[in-house]
PDB file of N, CA and C in Angstrom:
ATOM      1  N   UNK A   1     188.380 118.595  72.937  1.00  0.00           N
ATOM      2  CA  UNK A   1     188.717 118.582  71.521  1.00  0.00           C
ATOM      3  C   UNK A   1     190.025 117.817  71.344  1.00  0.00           C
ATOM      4  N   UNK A   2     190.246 117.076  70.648  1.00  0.00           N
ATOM      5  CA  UNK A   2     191.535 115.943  70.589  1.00  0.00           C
ATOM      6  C   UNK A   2     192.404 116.684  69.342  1.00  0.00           C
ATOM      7  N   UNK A   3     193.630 116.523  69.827  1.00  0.00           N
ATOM      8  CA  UNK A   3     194.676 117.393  69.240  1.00  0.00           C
ATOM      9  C   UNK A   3     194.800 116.095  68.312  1.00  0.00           C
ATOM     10  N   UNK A   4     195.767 117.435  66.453  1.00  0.00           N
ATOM     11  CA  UNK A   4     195.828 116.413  66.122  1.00  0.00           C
ATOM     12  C   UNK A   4     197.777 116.514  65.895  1.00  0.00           C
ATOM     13  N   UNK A   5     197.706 115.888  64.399  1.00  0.00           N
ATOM     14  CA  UNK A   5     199.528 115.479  64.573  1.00  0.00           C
ATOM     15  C   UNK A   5     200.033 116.940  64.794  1.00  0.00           C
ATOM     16  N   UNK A   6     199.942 117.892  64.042  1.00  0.00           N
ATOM     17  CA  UNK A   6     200.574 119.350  63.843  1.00  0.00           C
ATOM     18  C   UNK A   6     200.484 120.015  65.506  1.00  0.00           C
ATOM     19  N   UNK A   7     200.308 119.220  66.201  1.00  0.00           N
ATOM     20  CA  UNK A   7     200.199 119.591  67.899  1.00  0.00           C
ATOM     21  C   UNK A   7     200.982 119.473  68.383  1.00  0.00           C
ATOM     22  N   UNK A   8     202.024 119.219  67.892  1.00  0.00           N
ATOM     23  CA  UNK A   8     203.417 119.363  68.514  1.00  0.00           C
ATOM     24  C   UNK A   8     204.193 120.157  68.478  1.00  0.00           C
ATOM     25  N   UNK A   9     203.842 121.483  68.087  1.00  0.00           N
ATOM     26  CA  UNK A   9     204.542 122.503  67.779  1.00  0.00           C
ATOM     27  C   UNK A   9     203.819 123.495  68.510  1.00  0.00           C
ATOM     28  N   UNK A  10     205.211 124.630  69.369  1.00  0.00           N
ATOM     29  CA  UNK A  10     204.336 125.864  70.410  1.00  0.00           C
ATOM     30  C   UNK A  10     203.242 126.606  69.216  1.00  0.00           C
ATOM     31  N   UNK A  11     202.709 126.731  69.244  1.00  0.00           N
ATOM     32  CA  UNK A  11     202.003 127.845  68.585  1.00  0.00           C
ATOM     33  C   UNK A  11     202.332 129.375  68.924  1.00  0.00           C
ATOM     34  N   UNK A  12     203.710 129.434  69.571  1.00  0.00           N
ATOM     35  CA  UNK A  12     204.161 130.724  69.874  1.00  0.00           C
ATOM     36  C   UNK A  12     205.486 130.871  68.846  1.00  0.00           C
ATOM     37  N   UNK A  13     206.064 129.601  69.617  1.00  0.00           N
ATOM     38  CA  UNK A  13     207.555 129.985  68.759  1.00  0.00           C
ATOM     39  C   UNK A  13     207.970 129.154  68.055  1.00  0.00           C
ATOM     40  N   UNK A  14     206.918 128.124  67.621  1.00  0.00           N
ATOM     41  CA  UNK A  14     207.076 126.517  66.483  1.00  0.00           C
ATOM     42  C   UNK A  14     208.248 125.247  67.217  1.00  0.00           C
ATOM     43  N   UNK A  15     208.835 126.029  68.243  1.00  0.00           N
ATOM     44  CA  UNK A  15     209.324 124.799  68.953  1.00  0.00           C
ATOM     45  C   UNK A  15     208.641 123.286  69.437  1.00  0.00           C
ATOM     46  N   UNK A  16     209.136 122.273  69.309  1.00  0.00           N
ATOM     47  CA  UNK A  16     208.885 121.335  69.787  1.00  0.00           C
ATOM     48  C   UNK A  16     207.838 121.317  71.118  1.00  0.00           C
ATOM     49  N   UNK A  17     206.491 121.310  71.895  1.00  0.00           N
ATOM     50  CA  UNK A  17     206.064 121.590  72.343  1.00  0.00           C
ATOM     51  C   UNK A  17     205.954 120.326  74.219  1.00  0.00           C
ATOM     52  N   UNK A  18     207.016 119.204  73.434  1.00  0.00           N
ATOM     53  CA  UNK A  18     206.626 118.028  74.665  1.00  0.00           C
ATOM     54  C   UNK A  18     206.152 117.580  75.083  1.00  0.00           C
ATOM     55  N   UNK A  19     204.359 117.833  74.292  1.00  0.00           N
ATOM     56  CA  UNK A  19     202.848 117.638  75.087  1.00  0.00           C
ATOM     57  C   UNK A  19     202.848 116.223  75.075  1.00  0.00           C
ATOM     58  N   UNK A  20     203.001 115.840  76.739  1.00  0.00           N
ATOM     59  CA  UNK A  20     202.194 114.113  76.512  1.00  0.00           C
ATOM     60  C   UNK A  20     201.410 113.729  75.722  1.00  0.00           C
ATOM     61  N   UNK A  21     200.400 114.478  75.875  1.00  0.00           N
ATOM     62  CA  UNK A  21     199.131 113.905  75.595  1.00  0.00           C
ATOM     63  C   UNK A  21     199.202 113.710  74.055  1.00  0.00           C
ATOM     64  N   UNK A  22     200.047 114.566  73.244  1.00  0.00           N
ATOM     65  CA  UNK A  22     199.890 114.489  71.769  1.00  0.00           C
ATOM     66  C   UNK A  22     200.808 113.036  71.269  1.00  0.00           C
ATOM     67  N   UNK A  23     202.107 112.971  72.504  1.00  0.00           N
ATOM     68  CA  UNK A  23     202.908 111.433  72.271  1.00  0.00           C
ATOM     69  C   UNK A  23     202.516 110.298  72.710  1.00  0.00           C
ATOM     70  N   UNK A  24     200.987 111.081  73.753  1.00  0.00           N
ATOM     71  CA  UNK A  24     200.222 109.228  73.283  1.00  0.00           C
ATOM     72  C   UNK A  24     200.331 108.637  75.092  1.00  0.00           C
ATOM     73  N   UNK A  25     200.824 109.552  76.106  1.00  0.00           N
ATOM     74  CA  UNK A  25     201.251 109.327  77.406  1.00  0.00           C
ATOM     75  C   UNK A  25     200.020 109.871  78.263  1.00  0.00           C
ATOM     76  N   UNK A  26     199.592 109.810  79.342  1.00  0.00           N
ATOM     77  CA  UNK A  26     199.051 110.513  80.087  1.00  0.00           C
ATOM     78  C   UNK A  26     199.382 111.962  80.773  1.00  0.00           C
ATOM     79  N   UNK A  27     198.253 112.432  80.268  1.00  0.00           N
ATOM     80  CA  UNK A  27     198.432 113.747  80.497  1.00  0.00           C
ATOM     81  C   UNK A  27     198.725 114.412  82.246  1.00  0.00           C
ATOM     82  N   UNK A  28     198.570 113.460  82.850  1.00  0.00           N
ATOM     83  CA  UNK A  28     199.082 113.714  84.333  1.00  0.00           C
ATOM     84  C   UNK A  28     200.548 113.789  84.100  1.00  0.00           C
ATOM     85  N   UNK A  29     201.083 112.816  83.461  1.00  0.00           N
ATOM     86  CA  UNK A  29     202.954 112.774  82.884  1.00  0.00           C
ATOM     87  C   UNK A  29     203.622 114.049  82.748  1.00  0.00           C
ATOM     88  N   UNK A  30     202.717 114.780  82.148  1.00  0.00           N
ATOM     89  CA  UNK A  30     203.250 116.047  81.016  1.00  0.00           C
ATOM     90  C   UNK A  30     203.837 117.223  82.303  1.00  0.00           C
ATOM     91  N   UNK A  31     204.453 117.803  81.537  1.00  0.00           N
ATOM     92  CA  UNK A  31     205.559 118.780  82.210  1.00  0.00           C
ATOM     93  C   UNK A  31     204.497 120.062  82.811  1.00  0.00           C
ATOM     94  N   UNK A  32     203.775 120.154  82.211  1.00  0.00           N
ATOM     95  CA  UNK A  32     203.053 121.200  82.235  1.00  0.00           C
ATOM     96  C   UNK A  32     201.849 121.363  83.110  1.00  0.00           C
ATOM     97  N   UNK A  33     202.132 120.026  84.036  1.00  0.00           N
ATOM     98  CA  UNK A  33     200.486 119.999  85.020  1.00  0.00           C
ATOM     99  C   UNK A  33     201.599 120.309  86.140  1.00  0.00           C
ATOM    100  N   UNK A  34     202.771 120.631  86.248  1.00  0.00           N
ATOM    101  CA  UNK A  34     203.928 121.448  86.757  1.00  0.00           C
ATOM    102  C   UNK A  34     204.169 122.376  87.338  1.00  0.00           C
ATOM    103  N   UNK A  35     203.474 123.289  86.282  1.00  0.00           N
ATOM    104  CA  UNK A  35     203.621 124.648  86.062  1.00  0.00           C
ATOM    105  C   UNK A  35     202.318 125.820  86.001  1.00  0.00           C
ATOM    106  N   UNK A  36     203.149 127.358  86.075  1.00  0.00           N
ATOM    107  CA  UNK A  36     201.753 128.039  86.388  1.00  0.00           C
ATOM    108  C   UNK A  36     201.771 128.900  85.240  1.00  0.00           C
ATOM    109  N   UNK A  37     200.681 128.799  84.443  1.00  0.00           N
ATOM    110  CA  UNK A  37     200.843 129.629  83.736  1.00  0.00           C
ATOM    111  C   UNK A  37     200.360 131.289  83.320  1.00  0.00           C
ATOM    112  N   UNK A  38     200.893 132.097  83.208  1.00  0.00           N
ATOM    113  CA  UNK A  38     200.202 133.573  83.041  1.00  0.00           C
ATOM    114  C   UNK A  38     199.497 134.064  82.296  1.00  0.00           C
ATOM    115  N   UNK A  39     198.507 134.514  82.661  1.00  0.00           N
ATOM    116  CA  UNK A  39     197.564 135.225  81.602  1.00  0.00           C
ATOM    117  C   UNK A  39     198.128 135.437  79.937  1.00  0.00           C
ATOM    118  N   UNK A  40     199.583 136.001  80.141  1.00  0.00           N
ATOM    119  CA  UNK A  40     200.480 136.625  79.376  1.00  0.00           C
ATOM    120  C   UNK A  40     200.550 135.474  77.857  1.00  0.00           C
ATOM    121  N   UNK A  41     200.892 134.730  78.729  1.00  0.00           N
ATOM    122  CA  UNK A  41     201.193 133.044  77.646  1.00  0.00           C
ATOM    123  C   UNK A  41     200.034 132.940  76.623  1.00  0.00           C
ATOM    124  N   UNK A  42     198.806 132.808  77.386  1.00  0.00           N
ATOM    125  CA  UNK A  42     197.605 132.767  76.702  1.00  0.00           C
ATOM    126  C   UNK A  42     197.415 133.510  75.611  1.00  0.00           C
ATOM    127  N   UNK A  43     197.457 134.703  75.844  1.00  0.00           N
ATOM    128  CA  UNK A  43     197.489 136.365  75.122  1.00  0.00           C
ATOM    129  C   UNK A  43     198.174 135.879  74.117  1.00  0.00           C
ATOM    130  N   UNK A  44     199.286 135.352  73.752  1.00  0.00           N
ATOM    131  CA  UNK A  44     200.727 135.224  72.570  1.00  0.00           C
ATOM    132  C   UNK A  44     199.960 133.743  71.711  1.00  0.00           C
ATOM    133  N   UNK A  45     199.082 132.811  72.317  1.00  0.00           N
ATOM    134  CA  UNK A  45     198.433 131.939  71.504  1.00  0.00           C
ATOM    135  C   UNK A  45     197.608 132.612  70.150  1.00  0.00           C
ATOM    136  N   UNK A  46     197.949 132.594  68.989  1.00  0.00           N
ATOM    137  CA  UNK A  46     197.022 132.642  67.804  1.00  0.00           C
ATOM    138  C   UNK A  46     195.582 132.347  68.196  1.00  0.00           C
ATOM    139  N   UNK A  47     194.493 133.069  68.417  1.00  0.00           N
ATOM    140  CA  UNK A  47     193.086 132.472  68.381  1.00  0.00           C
ATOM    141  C   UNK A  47     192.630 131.391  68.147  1.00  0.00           C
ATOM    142  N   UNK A  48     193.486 131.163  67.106  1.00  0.00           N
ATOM    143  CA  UNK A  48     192.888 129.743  66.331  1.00  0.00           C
ATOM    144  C   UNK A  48     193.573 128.543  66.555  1.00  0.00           C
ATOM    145  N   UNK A  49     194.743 128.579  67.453  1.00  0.00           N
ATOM    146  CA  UNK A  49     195.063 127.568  68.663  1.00  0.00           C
ATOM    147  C   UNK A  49     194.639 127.401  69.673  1.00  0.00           C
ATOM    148  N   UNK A  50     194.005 128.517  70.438  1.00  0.00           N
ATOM    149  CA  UNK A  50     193.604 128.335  71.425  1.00  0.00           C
ATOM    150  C   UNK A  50     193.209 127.488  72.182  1.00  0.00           C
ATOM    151  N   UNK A  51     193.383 126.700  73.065  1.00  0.00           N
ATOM    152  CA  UNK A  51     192.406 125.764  74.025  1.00  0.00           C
ATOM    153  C   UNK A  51     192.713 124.306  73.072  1.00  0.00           C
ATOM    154  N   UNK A  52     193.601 124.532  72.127  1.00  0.00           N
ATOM    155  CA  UNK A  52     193.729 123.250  71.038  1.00  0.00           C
ATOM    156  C   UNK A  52     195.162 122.651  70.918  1.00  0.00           C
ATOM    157  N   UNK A  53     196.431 123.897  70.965  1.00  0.00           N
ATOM    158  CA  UNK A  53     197.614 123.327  71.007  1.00  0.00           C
ATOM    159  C   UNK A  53     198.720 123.766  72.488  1.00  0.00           C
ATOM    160  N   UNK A  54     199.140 122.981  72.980  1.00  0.00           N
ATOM    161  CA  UNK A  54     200.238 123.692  73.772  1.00  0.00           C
ATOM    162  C   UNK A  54     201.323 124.228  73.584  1.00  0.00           C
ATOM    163  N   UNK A  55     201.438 124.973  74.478  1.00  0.00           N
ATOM    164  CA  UNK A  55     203.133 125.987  74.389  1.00  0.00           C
ATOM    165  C   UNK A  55     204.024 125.094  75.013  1.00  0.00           C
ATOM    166  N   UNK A  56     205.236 125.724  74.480  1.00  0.00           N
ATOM    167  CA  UNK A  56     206.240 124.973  74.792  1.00  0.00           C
ATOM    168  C   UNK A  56     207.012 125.503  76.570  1.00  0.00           C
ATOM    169  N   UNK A  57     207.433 124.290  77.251  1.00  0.00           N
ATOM    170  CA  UNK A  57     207.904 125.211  78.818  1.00  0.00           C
ATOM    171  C   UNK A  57     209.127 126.490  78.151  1.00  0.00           C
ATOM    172  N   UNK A  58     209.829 126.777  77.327  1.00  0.00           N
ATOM    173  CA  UNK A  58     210.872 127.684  76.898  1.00  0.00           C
ATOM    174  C   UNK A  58     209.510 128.870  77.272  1.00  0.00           C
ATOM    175  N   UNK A  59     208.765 128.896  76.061  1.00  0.00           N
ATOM    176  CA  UNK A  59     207.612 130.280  76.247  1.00  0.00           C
ATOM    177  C   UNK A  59     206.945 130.319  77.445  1.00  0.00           C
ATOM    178  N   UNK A  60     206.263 129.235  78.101  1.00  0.00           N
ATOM    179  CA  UNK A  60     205.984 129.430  79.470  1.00  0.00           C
ATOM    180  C   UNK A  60     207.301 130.336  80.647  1.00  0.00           C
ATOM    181  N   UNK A  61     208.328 129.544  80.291  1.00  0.00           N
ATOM    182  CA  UNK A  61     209.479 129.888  81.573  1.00  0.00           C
ATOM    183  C   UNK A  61     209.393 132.048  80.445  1.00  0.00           C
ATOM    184  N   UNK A  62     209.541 132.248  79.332  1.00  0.00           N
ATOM    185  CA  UNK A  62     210.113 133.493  79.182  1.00  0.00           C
ATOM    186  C   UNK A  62     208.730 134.626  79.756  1.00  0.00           C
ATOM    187  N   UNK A  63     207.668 134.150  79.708  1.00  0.00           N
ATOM    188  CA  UNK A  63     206.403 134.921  79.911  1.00  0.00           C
ATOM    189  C   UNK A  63     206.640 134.837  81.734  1.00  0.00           C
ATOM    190  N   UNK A  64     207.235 134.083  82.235  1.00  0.00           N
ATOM    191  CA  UNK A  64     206.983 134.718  83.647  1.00  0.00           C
ATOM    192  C   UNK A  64     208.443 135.214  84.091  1.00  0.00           C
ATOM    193  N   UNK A  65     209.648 134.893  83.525  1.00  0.00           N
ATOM    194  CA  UNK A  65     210.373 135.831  83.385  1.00  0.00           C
ATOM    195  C   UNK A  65     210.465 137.349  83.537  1.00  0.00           C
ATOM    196  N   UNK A  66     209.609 137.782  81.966  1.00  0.00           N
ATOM    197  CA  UNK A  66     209.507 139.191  81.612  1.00  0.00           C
ATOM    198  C   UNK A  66     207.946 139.507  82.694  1.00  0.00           C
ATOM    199  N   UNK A  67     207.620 138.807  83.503  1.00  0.00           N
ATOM    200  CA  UNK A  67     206.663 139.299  84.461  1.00  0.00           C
ATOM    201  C   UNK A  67     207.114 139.708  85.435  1.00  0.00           C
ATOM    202  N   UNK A  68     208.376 139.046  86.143  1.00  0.00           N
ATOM    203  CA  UNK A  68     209.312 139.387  86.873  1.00  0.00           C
ATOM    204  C   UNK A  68     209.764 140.791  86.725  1.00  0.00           C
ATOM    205  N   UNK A  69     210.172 141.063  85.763  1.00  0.00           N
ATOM    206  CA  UNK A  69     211.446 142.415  85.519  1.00  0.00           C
ATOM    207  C   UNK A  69     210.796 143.808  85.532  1.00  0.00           C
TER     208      UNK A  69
END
């Protein structure tokens, strides 16, 4: 499904989200083929983002944080 402009924003916390793929770069580029993400992250996506917008690494890094503690 191809993201559109409003895809640049976490759908968690409206921050700036960094997604290559939405600035037009290859998605191998992106910060986020990086990283691991937790069930947890997923869970905090609105339904109706799902599988459509990315989170930002701030909400990724705090969800495995508070997995930690």
């Amino acid at each position: 499904m191809p993201f559109s402009s409003g895809d640049s924003r976490c759908p968690i916390c409206g921050e700036k989200n960094n997604c290559a793929f939405v600035q037009g770069k290859e998605l191998e580029k992106c910060w986020c083929m990086q990283e691991v993400f937790t069930p947890d992250v997923f869970q905090q996506v609105p339904l109706e983002s799902r599988g459509k917008v990315c989170v930002c690494v701030k909400c990724v890094g705090r969800q495995k944080k508070e997995g930690e503690g």
